[in-house]
PDB file of N, CA and C in Angstrom:
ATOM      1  N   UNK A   1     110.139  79.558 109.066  1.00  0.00           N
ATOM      2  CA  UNK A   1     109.190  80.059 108.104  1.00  0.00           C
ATOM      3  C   UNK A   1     109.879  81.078 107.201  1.00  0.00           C
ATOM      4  N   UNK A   2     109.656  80.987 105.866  1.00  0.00           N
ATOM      5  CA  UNK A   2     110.282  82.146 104.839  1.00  0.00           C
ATOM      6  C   UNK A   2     109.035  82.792 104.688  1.00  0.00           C
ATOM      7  N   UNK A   3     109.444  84.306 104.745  1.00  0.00           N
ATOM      8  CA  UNK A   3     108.883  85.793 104.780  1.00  0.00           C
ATOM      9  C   UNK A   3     109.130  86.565 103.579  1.00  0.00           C
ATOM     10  N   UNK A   4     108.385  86.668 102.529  1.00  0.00           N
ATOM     11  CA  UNK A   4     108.308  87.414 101.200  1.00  0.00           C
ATOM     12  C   UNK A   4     107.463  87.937 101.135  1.00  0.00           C
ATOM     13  N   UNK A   5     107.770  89.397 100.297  1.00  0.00           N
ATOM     14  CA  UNK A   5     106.719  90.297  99.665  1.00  0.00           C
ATOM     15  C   UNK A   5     106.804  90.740  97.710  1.00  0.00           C
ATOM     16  N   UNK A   6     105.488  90.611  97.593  1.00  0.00           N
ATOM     17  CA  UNK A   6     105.366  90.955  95.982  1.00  0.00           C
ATOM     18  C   UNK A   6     104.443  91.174  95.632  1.00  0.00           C
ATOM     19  N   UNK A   7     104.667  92.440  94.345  1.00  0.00           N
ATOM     20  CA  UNK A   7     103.757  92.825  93.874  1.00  0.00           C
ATOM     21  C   UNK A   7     102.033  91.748  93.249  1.00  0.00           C
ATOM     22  N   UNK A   8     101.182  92.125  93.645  1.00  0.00           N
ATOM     23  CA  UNK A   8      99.769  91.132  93.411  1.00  0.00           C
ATOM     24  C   UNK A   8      99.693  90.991  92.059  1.00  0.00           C
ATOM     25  N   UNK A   9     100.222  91.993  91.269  1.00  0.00           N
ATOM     26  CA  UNK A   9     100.437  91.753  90.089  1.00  0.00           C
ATOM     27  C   UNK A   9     101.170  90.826  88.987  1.00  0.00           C
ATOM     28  N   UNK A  10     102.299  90.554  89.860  1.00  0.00           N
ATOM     29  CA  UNK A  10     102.645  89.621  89.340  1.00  0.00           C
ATOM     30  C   UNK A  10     102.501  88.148  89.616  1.00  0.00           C
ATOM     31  N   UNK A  11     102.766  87.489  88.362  1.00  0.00           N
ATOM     32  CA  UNK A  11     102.545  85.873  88.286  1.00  0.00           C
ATOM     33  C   UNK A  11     101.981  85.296  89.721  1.00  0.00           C
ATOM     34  N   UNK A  12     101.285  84.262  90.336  1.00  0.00           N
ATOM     35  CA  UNK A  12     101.962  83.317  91.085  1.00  0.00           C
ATOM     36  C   UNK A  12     102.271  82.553  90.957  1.00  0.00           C
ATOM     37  N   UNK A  13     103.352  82.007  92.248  1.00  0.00           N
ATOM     38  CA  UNK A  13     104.161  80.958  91.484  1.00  0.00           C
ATOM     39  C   UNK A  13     103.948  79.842  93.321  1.00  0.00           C
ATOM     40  N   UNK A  14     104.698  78.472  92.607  1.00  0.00           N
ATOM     41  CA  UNK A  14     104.071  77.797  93.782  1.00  0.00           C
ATOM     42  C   UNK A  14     105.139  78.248  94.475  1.00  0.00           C
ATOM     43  N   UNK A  15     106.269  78.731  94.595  1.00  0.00           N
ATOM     44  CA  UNK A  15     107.031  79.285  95.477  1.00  0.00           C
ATOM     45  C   UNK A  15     106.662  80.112  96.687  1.00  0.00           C
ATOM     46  N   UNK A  16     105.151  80.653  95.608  1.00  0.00           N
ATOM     47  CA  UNK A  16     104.873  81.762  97.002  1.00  0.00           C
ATOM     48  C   UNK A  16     104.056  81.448  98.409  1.00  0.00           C
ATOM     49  N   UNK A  17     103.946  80.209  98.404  1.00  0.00           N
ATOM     50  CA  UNK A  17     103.026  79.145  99.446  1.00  0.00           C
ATOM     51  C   UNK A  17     101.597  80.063  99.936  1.00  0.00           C
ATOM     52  N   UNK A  18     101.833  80.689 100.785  1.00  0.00           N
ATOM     53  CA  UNK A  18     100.489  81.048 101.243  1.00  0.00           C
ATOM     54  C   UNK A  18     100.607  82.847 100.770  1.00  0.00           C
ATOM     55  N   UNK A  19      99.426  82.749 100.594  1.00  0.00           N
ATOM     56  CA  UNK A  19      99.553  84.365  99.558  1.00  0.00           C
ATOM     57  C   UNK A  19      98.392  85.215 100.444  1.00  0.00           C
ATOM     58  N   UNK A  20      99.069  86.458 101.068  1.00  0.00           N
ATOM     59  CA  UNK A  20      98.236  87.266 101.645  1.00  0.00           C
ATOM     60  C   UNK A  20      97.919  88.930 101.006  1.00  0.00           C
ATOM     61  N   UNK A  21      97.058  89.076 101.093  1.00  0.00           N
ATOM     62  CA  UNK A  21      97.082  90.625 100.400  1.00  0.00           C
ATOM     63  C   UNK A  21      96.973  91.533 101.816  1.00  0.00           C
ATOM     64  N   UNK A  22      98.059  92.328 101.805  1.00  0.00           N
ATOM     65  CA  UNK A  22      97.856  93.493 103.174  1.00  0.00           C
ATOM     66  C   UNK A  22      97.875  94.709 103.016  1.00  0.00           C
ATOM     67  N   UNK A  23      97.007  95.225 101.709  1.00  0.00           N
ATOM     68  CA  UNK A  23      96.440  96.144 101.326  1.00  0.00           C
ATOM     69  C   UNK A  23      95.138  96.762 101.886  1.00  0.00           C
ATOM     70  N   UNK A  24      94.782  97.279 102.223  1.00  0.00           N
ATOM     71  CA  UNK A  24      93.247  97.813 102.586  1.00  0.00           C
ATOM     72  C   UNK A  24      92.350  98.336 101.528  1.00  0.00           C
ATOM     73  N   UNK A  25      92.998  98.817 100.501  1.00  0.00           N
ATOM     74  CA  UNK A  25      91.563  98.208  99.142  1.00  0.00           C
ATOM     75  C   UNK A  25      92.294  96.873  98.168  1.00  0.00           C
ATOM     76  N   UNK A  26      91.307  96.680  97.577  1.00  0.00           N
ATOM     77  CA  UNK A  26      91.251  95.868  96.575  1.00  0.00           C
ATOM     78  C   UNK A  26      91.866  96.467  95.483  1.00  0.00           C
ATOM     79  N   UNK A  27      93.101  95.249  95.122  1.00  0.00           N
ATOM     80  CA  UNK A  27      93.812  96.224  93.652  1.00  0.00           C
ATOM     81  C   UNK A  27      93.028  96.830  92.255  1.00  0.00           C
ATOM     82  N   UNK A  28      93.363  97.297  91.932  1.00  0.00           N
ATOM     83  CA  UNK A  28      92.578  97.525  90.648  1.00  0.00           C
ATOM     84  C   UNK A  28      92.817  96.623  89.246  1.00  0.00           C
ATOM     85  N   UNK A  29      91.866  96.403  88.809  1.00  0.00           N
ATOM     86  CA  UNK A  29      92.041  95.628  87.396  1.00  0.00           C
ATOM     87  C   UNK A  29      92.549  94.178  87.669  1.00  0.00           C
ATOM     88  N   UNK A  30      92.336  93.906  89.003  1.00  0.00           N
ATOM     89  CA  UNK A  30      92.933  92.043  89.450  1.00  0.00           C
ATOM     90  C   UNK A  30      91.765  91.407  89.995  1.00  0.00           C
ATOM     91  N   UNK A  31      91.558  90.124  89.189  1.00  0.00           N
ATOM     92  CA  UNK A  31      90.261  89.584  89.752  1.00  0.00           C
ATOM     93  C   UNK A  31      90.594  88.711  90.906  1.00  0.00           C
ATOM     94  N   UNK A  32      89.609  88.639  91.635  1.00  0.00           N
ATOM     95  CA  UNK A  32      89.856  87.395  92.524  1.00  0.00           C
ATOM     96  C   UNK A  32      90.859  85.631  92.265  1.00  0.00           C
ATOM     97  N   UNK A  33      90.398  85.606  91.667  1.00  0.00           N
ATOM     98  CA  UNK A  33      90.291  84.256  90.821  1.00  0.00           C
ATOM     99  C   UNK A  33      91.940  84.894  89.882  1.00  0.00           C
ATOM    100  N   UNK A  34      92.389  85.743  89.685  1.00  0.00           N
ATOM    101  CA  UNK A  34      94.185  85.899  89.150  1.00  0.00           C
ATOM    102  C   UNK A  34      94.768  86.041  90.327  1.00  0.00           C
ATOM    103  N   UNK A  35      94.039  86.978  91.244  1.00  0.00           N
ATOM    104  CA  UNK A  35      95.245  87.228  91.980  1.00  0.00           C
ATOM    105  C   UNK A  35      95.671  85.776  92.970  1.00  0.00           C
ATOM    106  N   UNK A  36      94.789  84.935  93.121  1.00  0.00           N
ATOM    107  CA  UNK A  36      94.825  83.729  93.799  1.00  0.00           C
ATOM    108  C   UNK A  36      95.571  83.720  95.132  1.00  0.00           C
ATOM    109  N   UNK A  37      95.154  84.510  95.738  1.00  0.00           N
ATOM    110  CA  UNK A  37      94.896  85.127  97.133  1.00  0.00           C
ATOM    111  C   UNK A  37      93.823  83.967  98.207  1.00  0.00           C
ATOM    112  N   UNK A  38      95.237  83.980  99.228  1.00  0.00           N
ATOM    113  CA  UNK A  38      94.627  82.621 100.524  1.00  0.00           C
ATOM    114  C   UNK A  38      93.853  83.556 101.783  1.00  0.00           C
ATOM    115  N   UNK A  39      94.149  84.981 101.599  1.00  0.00           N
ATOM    116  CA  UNK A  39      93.753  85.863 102.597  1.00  0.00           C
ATOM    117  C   UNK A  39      93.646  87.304 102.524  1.00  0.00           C
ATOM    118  N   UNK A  40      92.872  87.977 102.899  1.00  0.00           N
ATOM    119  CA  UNK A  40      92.765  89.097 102.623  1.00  0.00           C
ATOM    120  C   UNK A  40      92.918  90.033 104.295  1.00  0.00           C
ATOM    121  N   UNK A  41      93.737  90.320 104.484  1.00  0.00           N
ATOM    122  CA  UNK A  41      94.075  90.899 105.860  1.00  0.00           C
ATOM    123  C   UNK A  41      93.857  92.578 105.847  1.00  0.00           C
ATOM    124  N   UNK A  42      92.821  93.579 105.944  1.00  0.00           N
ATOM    125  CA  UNK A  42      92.616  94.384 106.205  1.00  0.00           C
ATOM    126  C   UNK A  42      93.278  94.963 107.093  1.00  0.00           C
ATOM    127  N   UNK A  43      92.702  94.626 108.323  1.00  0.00           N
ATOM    128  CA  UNK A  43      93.444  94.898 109.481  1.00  0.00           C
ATOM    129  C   UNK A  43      94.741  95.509 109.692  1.00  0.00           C
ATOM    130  N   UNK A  44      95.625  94.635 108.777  1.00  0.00           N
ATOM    131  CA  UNK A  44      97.046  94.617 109.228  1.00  0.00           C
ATOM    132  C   UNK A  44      97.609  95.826 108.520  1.00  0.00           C
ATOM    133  N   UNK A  45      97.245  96.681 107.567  1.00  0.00           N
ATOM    134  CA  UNK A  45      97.309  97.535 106.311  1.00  0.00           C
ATOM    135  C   UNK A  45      97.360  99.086 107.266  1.00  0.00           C
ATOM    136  N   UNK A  46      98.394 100.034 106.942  1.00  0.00           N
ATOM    137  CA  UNK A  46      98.041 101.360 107.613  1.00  0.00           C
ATOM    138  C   UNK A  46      96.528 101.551 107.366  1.00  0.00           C
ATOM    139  N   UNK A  47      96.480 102.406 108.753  1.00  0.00           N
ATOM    140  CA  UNK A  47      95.126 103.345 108.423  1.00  0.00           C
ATOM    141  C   UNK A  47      95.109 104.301 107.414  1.00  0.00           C
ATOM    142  N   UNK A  48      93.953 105.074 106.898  1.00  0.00           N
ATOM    143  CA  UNK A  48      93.889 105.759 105.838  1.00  0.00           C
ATOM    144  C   UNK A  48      94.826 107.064 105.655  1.00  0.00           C
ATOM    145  N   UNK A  49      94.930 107.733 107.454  1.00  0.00           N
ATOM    146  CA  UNK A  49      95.300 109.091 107.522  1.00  0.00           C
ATOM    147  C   UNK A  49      97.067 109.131 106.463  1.00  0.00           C
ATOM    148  N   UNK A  50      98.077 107.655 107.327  1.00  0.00           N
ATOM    149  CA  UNK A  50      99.334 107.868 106.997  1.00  0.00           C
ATOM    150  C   UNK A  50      99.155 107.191 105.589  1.00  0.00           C
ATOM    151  N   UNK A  51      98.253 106.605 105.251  1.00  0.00           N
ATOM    152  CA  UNK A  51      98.746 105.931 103.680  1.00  0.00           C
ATOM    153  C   UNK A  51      98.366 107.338 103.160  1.00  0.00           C
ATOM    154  N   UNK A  52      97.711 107.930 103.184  1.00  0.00           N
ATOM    155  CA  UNK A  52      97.348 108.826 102.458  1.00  0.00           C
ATOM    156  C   UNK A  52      98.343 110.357 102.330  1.00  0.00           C
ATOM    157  N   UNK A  53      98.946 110.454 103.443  1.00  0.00           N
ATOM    158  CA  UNK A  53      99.675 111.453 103.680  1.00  0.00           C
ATOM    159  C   UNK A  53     100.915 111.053 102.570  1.00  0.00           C
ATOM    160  N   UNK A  54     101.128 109.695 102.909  1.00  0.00           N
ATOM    161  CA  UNK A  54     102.541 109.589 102.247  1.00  0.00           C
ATOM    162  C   UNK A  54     102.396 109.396 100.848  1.00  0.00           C
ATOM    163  N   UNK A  55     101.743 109.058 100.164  1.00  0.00           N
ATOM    164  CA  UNK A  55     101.037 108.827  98.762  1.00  0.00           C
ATOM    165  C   UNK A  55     101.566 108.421  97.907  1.00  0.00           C
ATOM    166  N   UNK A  56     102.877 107.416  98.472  1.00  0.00           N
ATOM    167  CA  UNK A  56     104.112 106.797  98.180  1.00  0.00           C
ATOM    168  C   UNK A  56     104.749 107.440  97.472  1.00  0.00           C
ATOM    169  N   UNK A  57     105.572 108.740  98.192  1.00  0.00           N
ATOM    170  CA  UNK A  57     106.078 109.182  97.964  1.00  0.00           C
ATOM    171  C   UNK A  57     107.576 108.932  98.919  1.00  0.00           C
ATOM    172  N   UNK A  58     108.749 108.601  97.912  1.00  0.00           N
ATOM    173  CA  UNK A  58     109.989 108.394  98.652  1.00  0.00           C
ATOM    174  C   UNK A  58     110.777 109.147  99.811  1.00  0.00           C
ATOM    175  N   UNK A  59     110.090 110.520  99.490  1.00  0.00           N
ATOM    176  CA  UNK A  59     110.436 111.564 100.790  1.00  0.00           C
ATOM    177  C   UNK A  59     110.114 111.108 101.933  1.00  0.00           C
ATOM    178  N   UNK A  60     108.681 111.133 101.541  1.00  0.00           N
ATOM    179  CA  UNK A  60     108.123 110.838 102.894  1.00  0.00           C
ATOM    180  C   UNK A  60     108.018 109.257 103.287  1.00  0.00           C
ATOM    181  N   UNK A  61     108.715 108.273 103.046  1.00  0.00           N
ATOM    182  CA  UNK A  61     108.965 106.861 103.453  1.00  0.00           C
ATOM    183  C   UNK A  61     109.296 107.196 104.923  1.00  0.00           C
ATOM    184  N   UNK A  62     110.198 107.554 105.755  1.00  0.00           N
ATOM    185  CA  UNK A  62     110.735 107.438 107.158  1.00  0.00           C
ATOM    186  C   UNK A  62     109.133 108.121 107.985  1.00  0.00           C
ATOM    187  N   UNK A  63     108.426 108.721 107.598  1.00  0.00           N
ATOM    188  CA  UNK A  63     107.902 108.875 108.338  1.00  0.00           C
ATOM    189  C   UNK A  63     106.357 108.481 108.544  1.00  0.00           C
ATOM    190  N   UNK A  64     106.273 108.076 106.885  1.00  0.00           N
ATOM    191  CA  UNK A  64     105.203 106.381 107.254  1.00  0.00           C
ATOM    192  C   UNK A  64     105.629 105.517 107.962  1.00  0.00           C
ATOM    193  N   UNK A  65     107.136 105.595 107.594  1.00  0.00           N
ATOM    194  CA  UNK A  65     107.338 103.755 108.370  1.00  0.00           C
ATOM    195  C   UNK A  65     107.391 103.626 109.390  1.00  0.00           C
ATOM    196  N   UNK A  66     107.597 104.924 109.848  1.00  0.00           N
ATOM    197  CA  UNK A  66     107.437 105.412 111.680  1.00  0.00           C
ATOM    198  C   UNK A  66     106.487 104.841 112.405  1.00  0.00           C
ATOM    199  N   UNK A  67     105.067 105.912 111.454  1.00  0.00           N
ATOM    200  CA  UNK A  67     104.039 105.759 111.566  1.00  0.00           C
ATOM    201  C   UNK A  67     103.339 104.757 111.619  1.00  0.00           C
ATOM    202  N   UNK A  68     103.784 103.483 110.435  1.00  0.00           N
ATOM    203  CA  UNK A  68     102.508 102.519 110.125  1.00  0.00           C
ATOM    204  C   UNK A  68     103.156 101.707 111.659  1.00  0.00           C
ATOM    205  N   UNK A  69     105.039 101.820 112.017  1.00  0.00           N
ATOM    206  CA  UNK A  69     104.842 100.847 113.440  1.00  0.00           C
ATOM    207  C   UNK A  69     104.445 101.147 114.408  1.00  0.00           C
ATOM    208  N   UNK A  70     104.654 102.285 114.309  1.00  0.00           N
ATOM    209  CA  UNK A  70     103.859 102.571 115.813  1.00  0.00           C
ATOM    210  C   UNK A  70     102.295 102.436 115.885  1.00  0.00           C
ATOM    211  N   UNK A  71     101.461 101.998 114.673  1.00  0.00           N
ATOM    212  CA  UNK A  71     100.438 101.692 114.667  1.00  0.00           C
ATOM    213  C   UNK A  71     100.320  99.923 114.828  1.00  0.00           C
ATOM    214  N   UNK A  72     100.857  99.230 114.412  1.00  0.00           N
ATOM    215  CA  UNK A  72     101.370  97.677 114.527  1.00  0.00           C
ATOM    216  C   UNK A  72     101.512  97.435 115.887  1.00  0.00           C
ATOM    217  N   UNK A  73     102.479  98.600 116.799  1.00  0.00           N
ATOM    218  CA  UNK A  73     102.828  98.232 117.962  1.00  0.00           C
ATOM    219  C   UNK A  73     101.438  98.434 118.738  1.00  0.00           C
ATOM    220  N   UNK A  74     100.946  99.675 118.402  1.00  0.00           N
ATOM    221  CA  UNK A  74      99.347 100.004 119.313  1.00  0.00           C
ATOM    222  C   UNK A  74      98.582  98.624 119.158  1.00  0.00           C
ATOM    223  N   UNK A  75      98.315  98.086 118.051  1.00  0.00           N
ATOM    224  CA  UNK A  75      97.334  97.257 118.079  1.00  0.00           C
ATOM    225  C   UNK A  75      97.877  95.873 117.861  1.00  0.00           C
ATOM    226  N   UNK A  76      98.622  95.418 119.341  1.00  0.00           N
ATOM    227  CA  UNK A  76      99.237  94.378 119.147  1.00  0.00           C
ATOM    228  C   UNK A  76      98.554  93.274 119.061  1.00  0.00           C
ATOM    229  N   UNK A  77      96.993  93.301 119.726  1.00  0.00           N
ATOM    230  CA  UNK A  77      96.265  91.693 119.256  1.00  0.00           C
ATOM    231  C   UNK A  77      96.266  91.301 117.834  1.00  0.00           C
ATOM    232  N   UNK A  78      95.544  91.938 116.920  1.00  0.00           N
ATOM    233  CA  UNK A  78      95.676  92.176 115.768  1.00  0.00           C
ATOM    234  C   UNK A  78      97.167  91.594 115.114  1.00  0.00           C
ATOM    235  N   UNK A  79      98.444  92.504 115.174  1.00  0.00           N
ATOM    236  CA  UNK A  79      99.808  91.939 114.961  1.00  0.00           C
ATOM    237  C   UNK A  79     100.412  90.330 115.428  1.00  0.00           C
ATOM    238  N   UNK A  80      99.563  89.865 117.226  1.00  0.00           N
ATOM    239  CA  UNK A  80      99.794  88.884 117.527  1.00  0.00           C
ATOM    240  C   UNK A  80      98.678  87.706 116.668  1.00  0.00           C
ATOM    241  N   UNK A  81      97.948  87.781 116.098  1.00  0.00           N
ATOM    242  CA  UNK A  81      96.847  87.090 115.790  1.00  0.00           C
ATOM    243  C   UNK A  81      97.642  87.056 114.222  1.00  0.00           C
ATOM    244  N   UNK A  82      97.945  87.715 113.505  1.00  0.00           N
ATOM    245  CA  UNK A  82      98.619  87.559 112.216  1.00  0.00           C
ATOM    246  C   UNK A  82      99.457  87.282 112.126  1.00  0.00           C
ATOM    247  N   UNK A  83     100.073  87.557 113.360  1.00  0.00           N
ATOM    248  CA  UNK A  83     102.005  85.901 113.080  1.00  0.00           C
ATOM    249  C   UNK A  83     101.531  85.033 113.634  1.00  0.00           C
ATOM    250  N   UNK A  84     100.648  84.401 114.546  1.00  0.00           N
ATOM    251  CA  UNK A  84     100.069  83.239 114.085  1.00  0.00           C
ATOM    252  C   UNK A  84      99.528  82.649 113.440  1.00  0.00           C
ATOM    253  N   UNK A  85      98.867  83.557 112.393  1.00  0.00           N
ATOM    254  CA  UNK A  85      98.544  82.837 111.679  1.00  0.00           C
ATOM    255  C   UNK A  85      99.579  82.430 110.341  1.00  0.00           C
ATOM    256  N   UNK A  86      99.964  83.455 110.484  1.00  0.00           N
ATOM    257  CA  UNK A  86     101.589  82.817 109.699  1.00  0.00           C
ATOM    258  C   UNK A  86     102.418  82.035 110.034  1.00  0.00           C
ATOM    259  N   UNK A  87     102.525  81.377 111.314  1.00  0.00           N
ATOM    260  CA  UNK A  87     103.103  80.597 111.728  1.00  0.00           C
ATOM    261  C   UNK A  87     102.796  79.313 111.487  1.00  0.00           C
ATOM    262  N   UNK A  88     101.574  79.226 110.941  1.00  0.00           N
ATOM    263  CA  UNK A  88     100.743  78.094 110.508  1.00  0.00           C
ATOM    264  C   UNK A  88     101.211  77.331 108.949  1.00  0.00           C
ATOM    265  N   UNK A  89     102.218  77.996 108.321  1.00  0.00           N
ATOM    266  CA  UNK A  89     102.326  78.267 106.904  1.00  0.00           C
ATOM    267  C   UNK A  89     104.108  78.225 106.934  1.00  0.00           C
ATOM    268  N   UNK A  90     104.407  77.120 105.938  1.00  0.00           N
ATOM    269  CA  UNK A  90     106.131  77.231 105.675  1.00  0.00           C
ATOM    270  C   UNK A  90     106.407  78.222 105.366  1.00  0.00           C
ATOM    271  N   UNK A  91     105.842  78.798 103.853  1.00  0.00           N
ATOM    272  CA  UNK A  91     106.077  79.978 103.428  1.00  0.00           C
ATOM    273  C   UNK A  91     104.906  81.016 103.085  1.00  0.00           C
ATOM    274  N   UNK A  92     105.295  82.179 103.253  1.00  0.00           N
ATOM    275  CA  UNK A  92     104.344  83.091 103.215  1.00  0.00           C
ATOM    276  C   UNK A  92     104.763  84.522 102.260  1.00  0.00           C
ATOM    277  N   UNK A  93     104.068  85.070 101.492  1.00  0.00           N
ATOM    278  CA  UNK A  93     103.911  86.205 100.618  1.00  0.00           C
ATOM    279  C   UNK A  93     103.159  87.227 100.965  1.00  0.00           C
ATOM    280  N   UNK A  94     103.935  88.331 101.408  1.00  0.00           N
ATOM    281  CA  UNK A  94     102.590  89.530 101.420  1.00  0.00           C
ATOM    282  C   UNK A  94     102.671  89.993 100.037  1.00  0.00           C
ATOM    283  N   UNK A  95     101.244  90.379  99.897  1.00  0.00           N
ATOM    284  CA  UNK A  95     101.354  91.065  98.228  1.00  0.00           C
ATOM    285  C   UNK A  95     100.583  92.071  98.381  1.00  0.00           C
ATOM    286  N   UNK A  96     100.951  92.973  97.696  1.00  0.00           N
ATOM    287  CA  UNK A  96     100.566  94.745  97.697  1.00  0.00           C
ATOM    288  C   UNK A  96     100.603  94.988  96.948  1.00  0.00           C
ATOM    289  N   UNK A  97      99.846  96.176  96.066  1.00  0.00           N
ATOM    290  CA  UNK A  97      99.507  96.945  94.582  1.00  0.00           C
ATOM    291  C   UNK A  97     100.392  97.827  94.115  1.00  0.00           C
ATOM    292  N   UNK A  98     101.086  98.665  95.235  1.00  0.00           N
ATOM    293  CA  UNK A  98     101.806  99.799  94.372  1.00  0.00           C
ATOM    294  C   UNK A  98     102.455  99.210  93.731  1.00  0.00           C
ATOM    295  N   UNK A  99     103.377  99.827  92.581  1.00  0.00           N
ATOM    296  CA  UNK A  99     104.166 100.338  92.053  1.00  0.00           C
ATOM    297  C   UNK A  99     105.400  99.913  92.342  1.00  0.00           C
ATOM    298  N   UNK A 100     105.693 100.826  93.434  1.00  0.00           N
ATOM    299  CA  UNK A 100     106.907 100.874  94.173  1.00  0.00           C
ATOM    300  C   UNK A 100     107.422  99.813  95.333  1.00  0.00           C
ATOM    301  N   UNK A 101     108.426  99.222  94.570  1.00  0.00           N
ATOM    302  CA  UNK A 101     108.422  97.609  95.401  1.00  0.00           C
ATOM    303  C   UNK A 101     109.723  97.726  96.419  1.00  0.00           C
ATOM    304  N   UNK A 102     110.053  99.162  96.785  1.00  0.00           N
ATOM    305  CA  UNK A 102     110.790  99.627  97.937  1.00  0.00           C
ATOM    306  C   UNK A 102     110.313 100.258  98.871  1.00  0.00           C
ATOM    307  N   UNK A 103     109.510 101.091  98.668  1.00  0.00           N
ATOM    308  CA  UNK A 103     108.412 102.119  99.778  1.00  0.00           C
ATOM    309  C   UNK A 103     107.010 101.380  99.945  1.00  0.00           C
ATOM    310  N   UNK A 104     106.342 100.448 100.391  1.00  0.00           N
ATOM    311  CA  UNK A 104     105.152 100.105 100.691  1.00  0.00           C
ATOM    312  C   UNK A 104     104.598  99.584 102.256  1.00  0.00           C
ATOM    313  N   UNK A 105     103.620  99.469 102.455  1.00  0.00           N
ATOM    314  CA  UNK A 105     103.481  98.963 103.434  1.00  0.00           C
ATOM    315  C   UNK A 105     104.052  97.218 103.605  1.00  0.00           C
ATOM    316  N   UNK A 106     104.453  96.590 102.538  1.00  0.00           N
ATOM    317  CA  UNK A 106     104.561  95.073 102.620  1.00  0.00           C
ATOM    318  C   UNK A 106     105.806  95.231 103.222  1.00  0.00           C
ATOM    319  N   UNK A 107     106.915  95.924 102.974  1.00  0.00           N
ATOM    320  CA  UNK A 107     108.102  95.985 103.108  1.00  0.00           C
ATOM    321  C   UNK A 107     108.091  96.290 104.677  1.00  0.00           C
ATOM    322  N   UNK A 108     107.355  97.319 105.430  1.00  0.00           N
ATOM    323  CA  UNK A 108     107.508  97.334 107.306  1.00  0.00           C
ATOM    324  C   UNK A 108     107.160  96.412 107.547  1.00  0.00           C
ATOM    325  N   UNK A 109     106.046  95.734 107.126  1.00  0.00           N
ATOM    326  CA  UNK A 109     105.187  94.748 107.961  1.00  0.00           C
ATOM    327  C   UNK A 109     106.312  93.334 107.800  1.00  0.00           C
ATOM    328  N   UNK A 110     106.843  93.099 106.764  1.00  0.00           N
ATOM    329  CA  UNK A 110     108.299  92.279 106.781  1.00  0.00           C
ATOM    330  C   UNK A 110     109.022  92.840 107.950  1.00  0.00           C
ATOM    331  N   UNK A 111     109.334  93.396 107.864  1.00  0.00           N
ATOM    332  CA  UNK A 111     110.688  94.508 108.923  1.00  0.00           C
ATOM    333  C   UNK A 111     110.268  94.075 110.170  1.00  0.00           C
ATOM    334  N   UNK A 112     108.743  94.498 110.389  1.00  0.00           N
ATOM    335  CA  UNK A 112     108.446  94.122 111.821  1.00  0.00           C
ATOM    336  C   UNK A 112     108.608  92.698 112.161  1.00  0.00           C
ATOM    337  N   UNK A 113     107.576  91.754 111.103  1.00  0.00           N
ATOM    338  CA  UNK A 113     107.311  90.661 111.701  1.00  0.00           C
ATOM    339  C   UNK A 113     108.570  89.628 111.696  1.00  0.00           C
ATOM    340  N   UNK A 114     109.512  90.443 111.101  1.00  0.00           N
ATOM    341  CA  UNK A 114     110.747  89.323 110.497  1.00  0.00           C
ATOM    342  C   UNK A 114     111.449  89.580 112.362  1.00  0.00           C
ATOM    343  N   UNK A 115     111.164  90.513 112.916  1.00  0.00           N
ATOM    344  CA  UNK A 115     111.894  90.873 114.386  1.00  0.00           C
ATOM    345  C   UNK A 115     110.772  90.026 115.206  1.00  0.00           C
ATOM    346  N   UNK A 116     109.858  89.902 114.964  1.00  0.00           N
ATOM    347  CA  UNK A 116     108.409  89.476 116.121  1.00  0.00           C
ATOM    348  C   UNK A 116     108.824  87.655 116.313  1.00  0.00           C
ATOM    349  N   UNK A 117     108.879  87.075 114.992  1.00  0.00           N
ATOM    350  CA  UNK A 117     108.911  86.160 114.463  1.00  0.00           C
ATOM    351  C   UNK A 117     110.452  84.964 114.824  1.00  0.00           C
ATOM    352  N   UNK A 118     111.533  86.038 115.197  1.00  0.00           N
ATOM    353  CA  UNK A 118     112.998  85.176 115.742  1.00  0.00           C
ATOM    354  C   UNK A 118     112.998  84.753 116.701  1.00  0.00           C
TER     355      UNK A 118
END
């Protein structure tokens, strides 16, 4: 299975096979129907306390990313229930809103699942 992440903002393309958003809000200014989104995974998205602390800010990256795994690892049904369902899928896209297409949550949840997943 190939494992990609990209901004929701941009294009889709059929490259990106199954398209998940693992954001916990809804982007702004993207309709349903553009962002053409196969799933909307809440769940899988930090909780509010560390997204919020870190406020994607590059300083503080090491210690979200700490944070959001050791939250992934706590709630492993959840983590086990979402690589299966990715497992279901050749290719897969997480897509996320920020900005910043080095510091986000799409980028751990790769990190992790790309280790869960070998």
């Amino acid at each position: 299975m190939e494992l990609s992440y990209k901004r929701i903002y941009e294009p889709p393309e059929e490259n990106d096979g199954f398209r998940i958003l693992v954001d916990r809000l809804w982007p702004r200014g993207i309709s349903k129907e553009k962002a053409r989104i196969d799933l909307w995974c809440k769940n899988i998205s930090p909780s509010d306390t560390p997204r919020k602390k870190f406020g994607h800010n590059p300083e503080k990256w090491e210690m979200f990313r700490e944070t959001y795994i050791r939250q992934l690892e706590k709630n492993k049904n959840c983590l086990n229930e979402f690589a299966t369902e990715l497992k279901k899928h050749e290719t897969v896209t997480l897509l996320f809103a920020t900005k910043n297409t080095e510091h986000n949550n799409a980028v751990v949840l790769k990190e992790v699942l790309d280790r869960k997943l070998q």
